[in-house]
Protein backbone atom coordinates (compact mmCIF):
# COMPACT_ATOMS: atom_id res chain seq x y z
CA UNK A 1 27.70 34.96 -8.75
CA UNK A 2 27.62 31.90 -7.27
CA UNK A 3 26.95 30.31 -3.47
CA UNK A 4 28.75 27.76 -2.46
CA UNK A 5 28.76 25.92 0.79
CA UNK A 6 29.57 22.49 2.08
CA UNK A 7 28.22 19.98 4.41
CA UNK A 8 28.01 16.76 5.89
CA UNK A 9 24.20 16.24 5.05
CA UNK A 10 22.34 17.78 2.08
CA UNK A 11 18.36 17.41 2.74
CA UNK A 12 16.18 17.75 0.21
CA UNK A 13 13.06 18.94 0.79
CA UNK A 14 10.75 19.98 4.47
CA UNK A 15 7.88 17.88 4.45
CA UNK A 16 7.50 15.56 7.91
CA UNK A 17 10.04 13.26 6.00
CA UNK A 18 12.94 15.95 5.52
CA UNK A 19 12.73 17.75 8.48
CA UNK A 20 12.21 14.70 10.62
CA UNK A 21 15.86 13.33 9.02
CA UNK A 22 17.24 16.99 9.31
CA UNK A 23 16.29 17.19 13.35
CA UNK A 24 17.86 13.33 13.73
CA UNK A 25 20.92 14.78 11.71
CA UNK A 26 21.64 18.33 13.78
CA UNK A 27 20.83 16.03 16.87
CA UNK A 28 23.34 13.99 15.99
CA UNK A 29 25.94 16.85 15.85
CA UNK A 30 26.31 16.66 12.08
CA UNK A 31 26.27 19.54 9.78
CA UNK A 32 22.89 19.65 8.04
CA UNK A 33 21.84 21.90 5.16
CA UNK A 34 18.07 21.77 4.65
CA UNK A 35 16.49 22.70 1.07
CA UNK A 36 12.71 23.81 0.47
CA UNK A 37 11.33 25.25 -2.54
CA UNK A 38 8.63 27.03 -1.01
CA UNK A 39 8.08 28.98 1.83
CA UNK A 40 6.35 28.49 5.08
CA UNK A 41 3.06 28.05 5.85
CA UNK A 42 2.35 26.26 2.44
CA UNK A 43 -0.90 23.94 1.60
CA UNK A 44 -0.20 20.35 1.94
CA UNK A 45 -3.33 17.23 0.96
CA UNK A 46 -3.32 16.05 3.54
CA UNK A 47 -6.54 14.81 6.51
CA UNK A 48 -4.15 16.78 8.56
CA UNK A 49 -5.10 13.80 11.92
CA UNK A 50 -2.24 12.21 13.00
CA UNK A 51 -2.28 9.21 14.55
CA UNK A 52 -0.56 7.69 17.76
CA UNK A 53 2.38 6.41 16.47
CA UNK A 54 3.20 9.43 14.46
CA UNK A 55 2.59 11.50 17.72
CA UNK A 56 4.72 9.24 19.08
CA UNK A 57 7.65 10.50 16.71
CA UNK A 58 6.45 13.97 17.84
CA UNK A 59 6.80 13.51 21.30
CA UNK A 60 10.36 11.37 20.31
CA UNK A 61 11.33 14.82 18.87
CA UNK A 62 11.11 16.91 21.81
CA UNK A 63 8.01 18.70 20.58
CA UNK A 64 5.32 19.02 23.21
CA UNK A 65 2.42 16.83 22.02
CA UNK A 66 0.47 17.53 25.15
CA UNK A 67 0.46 21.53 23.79
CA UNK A 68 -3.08 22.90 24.59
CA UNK A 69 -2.82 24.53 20.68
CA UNK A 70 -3.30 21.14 19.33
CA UNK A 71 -6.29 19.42 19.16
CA UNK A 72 -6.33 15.29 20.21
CA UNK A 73 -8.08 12.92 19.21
CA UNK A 74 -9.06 9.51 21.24
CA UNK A 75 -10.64 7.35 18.73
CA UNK A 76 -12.12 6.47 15.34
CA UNK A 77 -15.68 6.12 14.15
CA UNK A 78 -15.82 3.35 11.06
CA UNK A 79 -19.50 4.07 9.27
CA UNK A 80 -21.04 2.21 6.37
CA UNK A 81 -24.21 0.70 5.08
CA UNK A 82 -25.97 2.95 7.83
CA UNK A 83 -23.81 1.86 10.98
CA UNK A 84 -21.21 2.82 13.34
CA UNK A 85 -18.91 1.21 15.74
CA UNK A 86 -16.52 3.94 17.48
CA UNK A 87 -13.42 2.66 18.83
CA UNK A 88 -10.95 4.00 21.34
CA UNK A 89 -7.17 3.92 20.34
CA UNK A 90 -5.18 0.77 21.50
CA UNK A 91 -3.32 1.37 24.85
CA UNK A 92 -1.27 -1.60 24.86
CA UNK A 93 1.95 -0.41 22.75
CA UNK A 94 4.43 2.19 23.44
CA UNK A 95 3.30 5.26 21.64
CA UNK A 96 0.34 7.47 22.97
CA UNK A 97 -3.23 6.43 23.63
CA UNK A 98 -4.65 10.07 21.86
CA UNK A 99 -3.91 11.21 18.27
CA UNK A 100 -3.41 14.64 17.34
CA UNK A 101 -5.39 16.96 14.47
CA UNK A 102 -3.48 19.60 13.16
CA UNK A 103 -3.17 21.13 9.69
CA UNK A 104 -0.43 20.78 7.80
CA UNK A 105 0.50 24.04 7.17
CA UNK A 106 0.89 24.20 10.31
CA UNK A 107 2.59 21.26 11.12
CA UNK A 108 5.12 21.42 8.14
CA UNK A 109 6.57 25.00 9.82
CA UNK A 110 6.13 23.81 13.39
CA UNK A 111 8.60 21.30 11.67
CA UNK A 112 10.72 23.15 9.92
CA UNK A 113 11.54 25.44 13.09
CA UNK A 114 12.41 22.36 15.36
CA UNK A 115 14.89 21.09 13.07
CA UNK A 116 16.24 24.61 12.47
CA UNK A 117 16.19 25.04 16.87
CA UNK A 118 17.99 21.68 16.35
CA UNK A 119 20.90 22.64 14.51
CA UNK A 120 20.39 22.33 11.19
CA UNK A 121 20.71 25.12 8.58
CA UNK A 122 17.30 25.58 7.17
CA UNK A 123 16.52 27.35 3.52
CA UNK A 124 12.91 28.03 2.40
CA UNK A 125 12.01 29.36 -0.90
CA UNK A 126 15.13 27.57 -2.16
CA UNK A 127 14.18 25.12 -5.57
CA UNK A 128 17.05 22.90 -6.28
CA UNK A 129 17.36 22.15 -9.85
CA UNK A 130 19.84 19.87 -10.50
CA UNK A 131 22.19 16.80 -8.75
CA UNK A 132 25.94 17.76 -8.78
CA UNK A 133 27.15 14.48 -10.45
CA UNK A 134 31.20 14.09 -11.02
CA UNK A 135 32.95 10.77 -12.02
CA UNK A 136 29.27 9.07 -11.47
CA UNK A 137 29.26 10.06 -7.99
CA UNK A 138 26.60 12.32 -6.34
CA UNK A 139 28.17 15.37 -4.95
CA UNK A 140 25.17 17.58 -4.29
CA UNK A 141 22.90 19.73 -6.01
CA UNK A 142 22.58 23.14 -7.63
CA UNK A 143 19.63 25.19 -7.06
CA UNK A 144 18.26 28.61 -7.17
CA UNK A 145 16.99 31.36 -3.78
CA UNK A 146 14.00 33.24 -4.75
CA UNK A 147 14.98 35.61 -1.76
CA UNK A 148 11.60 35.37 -0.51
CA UNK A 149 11.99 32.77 1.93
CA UNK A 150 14.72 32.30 4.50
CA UNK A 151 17.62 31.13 1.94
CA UNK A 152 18.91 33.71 -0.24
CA UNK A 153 18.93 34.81 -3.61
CA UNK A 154 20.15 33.43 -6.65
CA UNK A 155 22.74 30.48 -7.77
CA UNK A 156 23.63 28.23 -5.19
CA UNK A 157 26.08 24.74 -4.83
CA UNK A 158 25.35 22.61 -2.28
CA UNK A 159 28.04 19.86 -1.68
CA UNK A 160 27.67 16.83 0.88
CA UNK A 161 29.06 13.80 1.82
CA UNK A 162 25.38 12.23 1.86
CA UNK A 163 22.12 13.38 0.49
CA UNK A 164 18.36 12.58 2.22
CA UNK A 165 16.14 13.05 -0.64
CA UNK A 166 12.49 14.31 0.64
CA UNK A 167 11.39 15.92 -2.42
CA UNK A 168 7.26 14.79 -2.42
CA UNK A 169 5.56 12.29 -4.22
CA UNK A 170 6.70 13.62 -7.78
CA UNK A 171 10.67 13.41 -6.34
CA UNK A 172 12.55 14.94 -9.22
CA UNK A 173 15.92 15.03 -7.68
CA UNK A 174 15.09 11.37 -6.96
CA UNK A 175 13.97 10.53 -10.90
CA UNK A 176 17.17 12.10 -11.99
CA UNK A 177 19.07 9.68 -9.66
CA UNK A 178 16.98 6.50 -11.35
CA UNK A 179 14.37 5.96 -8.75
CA UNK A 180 11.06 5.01 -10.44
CA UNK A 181 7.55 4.00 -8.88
CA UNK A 182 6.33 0.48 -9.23
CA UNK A 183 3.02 1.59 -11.66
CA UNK A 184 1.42 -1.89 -10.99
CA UNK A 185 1.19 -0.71 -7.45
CA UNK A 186 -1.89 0.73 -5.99
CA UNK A 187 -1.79 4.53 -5.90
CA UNK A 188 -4.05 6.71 -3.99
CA UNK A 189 -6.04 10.16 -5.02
CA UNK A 190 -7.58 12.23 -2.95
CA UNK A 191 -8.88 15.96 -2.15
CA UNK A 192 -9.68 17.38 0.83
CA UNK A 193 -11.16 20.94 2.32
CA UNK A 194 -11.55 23.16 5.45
CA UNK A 195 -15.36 23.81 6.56
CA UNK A 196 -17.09 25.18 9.53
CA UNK A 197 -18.90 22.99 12.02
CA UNK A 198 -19.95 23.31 15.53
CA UNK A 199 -18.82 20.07 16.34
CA UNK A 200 -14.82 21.13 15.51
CA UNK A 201 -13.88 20.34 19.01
CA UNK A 202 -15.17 16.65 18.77
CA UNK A 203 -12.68 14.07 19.98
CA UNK A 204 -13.06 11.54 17.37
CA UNK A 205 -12.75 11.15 13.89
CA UNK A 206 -14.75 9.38 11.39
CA UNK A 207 -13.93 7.30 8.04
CA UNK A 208 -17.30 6.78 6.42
CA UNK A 209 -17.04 3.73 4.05
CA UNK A 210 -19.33 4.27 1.42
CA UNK A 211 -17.76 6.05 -1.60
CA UNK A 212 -20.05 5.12 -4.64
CA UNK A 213 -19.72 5.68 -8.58
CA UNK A 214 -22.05 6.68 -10.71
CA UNK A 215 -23.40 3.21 -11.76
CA UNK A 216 -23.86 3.02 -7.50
CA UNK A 217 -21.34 0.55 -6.82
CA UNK A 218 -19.16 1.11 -3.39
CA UNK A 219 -15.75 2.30 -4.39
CA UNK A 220 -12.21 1.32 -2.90
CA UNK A 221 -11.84 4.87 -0.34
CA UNK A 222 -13.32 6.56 1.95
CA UNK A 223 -15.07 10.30 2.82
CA UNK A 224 -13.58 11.58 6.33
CA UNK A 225 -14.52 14.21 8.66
CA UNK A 226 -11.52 15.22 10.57
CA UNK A 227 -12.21 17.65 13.51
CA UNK A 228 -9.55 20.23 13.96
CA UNK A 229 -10.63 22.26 16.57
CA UNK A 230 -10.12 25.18 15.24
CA UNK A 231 -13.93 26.11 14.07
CA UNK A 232 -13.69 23.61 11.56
CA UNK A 233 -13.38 20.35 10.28
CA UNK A 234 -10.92 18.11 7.78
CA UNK A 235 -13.09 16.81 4.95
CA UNK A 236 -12.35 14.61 1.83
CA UNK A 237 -12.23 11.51 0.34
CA UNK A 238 -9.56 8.97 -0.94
CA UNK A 239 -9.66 6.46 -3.66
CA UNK A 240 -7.25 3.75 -5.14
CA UNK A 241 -6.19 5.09 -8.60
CA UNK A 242 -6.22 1.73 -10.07
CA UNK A 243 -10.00 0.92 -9.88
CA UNK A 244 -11.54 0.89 -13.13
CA UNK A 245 -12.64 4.43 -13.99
CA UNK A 246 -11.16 6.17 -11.64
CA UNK A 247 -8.98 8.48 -13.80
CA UNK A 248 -7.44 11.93 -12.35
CA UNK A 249 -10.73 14.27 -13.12
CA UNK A 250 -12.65 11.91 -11.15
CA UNK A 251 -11.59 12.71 -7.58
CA UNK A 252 -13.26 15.91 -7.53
CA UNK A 253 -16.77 14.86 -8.76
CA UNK A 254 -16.55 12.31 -5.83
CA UNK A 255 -15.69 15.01 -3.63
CA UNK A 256 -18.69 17.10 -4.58
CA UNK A 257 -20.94 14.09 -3.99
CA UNK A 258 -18.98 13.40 -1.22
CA UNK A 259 -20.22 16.71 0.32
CA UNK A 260 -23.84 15.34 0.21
CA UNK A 261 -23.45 12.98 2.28
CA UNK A 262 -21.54 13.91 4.69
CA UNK A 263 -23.14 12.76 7.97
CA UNK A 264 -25.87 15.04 9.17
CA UNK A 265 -24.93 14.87 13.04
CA UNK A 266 -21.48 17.07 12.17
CA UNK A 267 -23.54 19.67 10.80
CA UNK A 268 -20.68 20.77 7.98
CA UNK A 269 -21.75 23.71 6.54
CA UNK A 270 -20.29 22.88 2.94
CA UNK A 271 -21.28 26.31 1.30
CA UNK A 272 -18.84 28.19 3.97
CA UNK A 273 -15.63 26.64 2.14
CA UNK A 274 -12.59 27.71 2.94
CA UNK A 275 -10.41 28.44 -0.56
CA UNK A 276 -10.71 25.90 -2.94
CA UNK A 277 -10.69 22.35 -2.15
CA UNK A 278 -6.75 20.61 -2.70
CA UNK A 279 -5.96 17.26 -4.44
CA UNK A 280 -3.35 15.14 -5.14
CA UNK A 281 -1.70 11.87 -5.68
CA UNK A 282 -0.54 9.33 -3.23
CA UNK A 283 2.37 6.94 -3.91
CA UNK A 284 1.62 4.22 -1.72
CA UNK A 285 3.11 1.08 -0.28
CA UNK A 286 6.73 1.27 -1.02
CA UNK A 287 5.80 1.54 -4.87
CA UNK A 288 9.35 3.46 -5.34
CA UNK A 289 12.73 2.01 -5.97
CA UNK A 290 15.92 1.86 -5.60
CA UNK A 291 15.63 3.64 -1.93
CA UNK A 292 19.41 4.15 -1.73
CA UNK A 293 22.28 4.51 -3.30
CA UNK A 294 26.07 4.91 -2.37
CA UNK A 295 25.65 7.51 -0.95
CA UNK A 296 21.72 9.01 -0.88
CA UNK A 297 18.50 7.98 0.45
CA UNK A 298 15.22 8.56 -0.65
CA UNK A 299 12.29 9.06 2.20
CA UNK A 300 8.99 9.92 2.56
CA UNK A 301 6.40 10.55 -0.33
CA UNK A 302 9.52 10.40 -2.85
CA UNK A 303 10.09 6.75 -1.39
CA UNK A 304 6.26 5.52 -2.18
CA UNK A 305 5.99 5.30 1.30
CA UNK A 306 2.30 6.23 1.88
CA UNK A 307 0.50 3.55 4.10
CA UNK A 308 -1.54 1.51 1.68
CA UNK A 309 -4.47 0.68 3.92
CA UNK A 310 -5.12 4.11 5.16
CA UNK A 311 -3.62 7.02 3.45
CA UNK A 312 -1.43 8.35 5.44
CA UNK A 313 1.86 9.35 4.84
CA UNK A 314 2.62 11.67 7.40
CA UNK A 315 3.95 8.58 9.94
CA UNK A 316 5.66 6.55 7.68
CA UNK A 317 7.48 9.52 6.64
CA UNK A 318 8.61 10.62 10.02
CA UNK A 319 10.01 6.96 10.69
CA UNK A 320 11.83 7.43 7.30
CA UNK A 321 13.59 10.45 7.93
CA UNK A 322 14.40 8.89 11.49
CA UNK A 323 16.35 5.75 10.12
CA UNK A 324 17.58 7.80 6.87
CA UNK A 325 19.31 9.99 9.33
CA UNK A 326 20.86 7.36 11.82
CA UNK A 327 22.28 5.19 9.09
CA UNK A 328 23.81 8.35 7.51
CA UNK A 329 25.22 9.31 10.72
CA UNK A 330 26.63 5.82 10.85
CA UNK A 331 28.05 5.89 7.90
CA UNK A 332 29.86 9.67 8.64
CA UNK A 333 30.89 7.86 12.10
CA UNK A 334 32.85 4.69 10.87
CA UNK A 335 33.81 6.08 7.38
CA UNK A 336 32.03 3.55 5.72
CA UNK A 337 29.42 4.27 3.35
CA UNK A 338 28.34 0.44 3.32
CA UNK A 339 26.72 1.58 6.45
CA UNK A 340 23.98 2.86 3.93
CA UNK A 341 22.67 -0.69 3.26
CA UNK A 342 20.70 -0.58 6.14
CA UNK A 343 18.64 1.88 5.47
CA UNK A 344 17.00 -0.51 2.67
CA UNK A 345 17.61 -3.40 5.07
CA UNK A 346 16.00 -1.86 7.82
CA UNK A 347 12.93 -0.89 5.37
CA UNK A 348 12.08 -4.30 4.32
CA UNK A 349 12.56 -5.95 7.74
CA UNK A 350 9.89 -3.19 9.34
CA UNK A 351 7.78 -2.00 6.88
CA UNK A 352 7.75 -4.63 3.46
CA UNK A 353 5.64 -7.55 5.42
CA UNK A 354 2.88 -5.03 5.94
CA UNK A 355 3.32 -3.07 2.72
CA UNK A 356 3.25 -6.55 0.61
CA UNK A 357 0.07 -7.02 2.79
CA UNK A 358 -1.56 -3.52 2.08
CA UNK A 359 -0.68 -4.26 -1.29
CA UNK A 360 -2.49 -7.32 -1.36
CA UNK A 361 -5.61 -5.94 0.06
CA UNK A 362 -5.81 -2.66 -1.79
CA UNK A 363 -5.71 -5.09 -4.85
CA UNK A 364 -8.45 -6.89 -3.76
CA UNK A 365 -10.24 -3.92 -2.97
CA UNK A 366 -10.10 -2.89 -6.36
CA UNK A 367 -12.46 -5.82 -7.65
CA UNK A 368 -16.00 -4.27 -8.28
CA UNK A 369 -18.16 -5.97 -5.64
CA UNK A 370 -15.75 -6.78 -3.02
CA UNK A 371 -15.13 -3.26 -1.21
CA UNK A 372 -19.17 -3.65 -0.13
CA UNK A 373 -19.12 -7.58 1.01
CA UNK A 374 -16.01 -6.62 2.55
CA UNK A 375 -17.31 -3.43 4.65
CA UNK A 376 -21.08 -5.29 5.66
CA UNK A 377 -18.70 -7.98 6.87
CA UNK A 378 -16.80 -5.76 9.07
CA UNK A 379 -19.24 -3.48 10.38
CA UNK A 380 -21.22 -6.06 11.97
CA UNK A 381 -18.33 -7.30 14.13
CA UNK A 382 -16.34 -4.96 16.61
CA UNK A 383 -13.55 -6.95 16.64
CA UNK A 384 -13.03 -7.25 13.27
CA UNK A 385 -13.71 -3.43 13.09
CA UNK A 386 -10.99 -2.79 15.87
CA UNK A 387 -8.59 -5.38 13.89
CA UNK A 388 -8.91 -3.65 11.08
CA UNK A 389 -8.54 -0.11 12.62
CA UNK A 390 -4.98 -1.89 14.31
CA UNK A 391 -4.06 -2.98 11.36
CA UNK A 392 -4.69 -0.20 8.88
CA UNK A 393 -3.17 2.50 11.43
CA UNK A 394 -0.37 0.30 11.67
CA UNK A 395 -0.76 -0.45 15.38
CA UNK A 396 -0.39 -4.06 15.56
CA UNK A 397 1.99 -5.22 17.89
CA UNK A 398 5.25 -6.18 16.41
CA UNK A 399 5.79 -9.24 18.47
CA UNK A 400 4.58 -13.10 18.15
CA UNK A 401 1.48 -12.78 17.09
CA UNK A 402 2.01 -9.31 15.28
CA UNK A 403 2.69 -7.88 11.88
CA UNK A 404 4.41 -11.02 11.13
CA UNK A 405 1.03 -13.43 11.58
CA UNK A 406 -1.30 -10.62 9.88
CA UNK A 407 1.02 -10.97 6.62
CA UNK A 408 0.98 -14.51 7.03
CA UNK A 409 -2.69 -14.74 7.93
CA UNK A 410 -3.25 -12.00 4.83
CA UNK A 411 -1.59 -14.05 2.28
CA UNK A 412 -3.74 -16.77 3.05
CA UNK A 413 -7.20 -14.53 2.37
CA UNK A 414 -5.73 -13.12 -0.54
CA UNK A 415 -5.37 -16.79 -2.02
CA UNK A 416 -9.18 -17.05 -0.98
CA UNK A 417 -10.43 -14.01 -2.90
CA UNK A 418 -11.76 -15.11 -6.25
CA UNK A 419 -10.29 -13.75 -10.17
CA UNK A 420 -14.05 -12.64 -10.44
CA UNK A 421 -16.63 -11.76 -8.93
């Protein structure tokens, strides 16, 4: 027999994306049925260090981001070629000066409570399988309770007014819709695992530039050591996809040779692994489109939006399902589903400047030769290092002299940078 149930929001899927647009939702004082296939804690790829703007979206939330049970972070060490330049976090926007580490696991059900607290009605171990689709409209989905999470078991119907589709970088509810990635884009891969160190309660994190293949030349990525206070550290590496030779197999011979060179002054000991080390693809820089239809939205890792000059996706995903969920409320509010324009509106005027400009650079990046000239450039200068570390953590000031000038200022390099090396 059947379940079926009605609302005014369908979300699909409770990464930081989904549950971010479920809390916005409840908080709104809509009626917001939440869908996850798995149940929580699950394993996420993730660095698992947040950084202050997506604290910032934390603290936005409600959640405590001052609780003693996470560990923060105050700054970022850049390494390469043999040098380091640590720099403190900007103080001069609105978000907090510290950054937070905490795994994902832990962060996705930490998550997935506060939106339940919110309001919203919250189903774990719940896969949906299929989009409800009558006269070419969306209607909502049909999926299937394992009964082992907190949604039940068997068939269910979900139907909404609006869907908020969060269902991870593959996004099949999203692909069934239309919604396609952009393969000439820049796409990330990367694998990361938990080992012990005695310096887990460090207060900085590190991005160690100097990823080589096996010919030696430096790769587009990066190796990180991510303290999590905990007894032991975040480490892994990331790579753009589209470099030559970088197929799938790859990422996990880099993260073995990774593991030699990890800096000696953390003291990893890489023998006392916890698990199996996780990887994964990244769809970065707004790679996926259409983002919204008449009456859906697509956020998070199923809308591409991984930050193209860093990695992360937790952030960007967080200030997806924010907007996703006021324009749908908007659109419940005034009776006019128009209102869901904005969403791709709002996209483009925050976010496709400094996409187009990550896009620009990872393509650069991915011409052998230029990742090294490029890193013994900036490690010799501070404030290039610090401009860069603004830029790629996407904590430029968006005011004159902002995001706007680094595009413009970016599209100007990028006409500089040579077919060939």
């Amino acid at each position: 027999m059947t379940m079926r149930l009605s609302t005014e929001v369908l979300v699909i899927g409770a990464g930081p994306a989904g549950t971010a647009a479920a809390h916005w939702a409840a908080e709104s004082g809509r009626m917001v049925v939440l869908l996850e296939k798995e149940t929580m804690p699950r394993e996420r790829v993730c660095g698992d260090a947040l950084t202050p703007k997506a604290v910032g979206h934390l603290a936005d939330m409600g959640i405590e981001v001052n609780n003693k049970n996470f560990h923060q972070h105050h700054g970022l060490r850049m390494t390469a070629h043999g040098q380091s330049i640590e720099l403190q976090w900007p103080t001069d926007h609105d978000h907090p000066s510290h950054g937070l580490a905490i795994r994902r696991r832990s962060l996705d059900k930490l998550l997935v409570e506060h939106a339940d607290n919110t309001g919203a009605q919250v189903w774990t171990g719940v896969e949906v399988t299929e989009p409800i689709i009558e006269h070419g409209h969306l209607r909502g989905c049909r999926a299937m309770g394992s009964g082992c999470g907190s949604g039940p078991e068997g068939e269910i119907e979900v139907r909404a007014r609006f869907v908020i589709i969060a269902d991870g970088p593959l996004s099949p509810f999203g692909r069934s819709l239309g919604t396609a990635r952009t393969r000439t884009y820049a796409q990330g891969v990367a694998m990361r695992g938990y080992f012990p160190s005695p310096r887990h309660s460090e207060e900085v994190i590190e991005s160690v530039f100097d990823l080589r293949d096996s010919t030696g030349h430096q790769l587009p990525g990066y190796g990180w050591i991510f303290p999590l206070g905990d007894g032991t550290v975040n480490t892994g590496v990331g790579l753009l996809s589209h470099h030559h030779g970088n197929d799938p197999q790859s990422i996990r011979e880099l993260f073995d040779k990774w593991l030699l060179q990890i800096p000696e002054a953390w003291e990893v000991d890489t023998d006392g692994i916890e698990g199996e080390p996780e990887g994964g693809r990244l769809p970065m820089g707004a790679s996926v489109r259409p983002r919204s239809g008449p009456n859906w939205v697509v956020v998070g890792d199923a809308a591409g939006s991984v930050n193209p000059f860093n990695g992360d996706g937790v952030e960007p995903a967080l200030s997806n399902g924010r907007l996703a969920a006021s324009v749908v409320n908007d659109a419940i509010r005034t009776g006019d589903g128009l209102e869901l324009r904005r969403y791709e509106k709002q996209l483009v005027s925050s976010y496709d400047h400094y996409y187009r400009l990550g896009r620009l650079v990872t393509k650069a990046l991915g011409k052998p030769g230029l990742m090294r000239r490029f890193t013994l450039l900036g490690i010799q200068s501070r404030v290039l290092t610090e401009l860069v570390m603004r830029i790629s953590t996407n904590l430029v000031n968006n005011d004159a002299g902002g995001t706007e000038s680094v595009y413009e200022i970016g599209k100007v390099v990028a006409r500089l940078i040579p077919d060939r090396d």
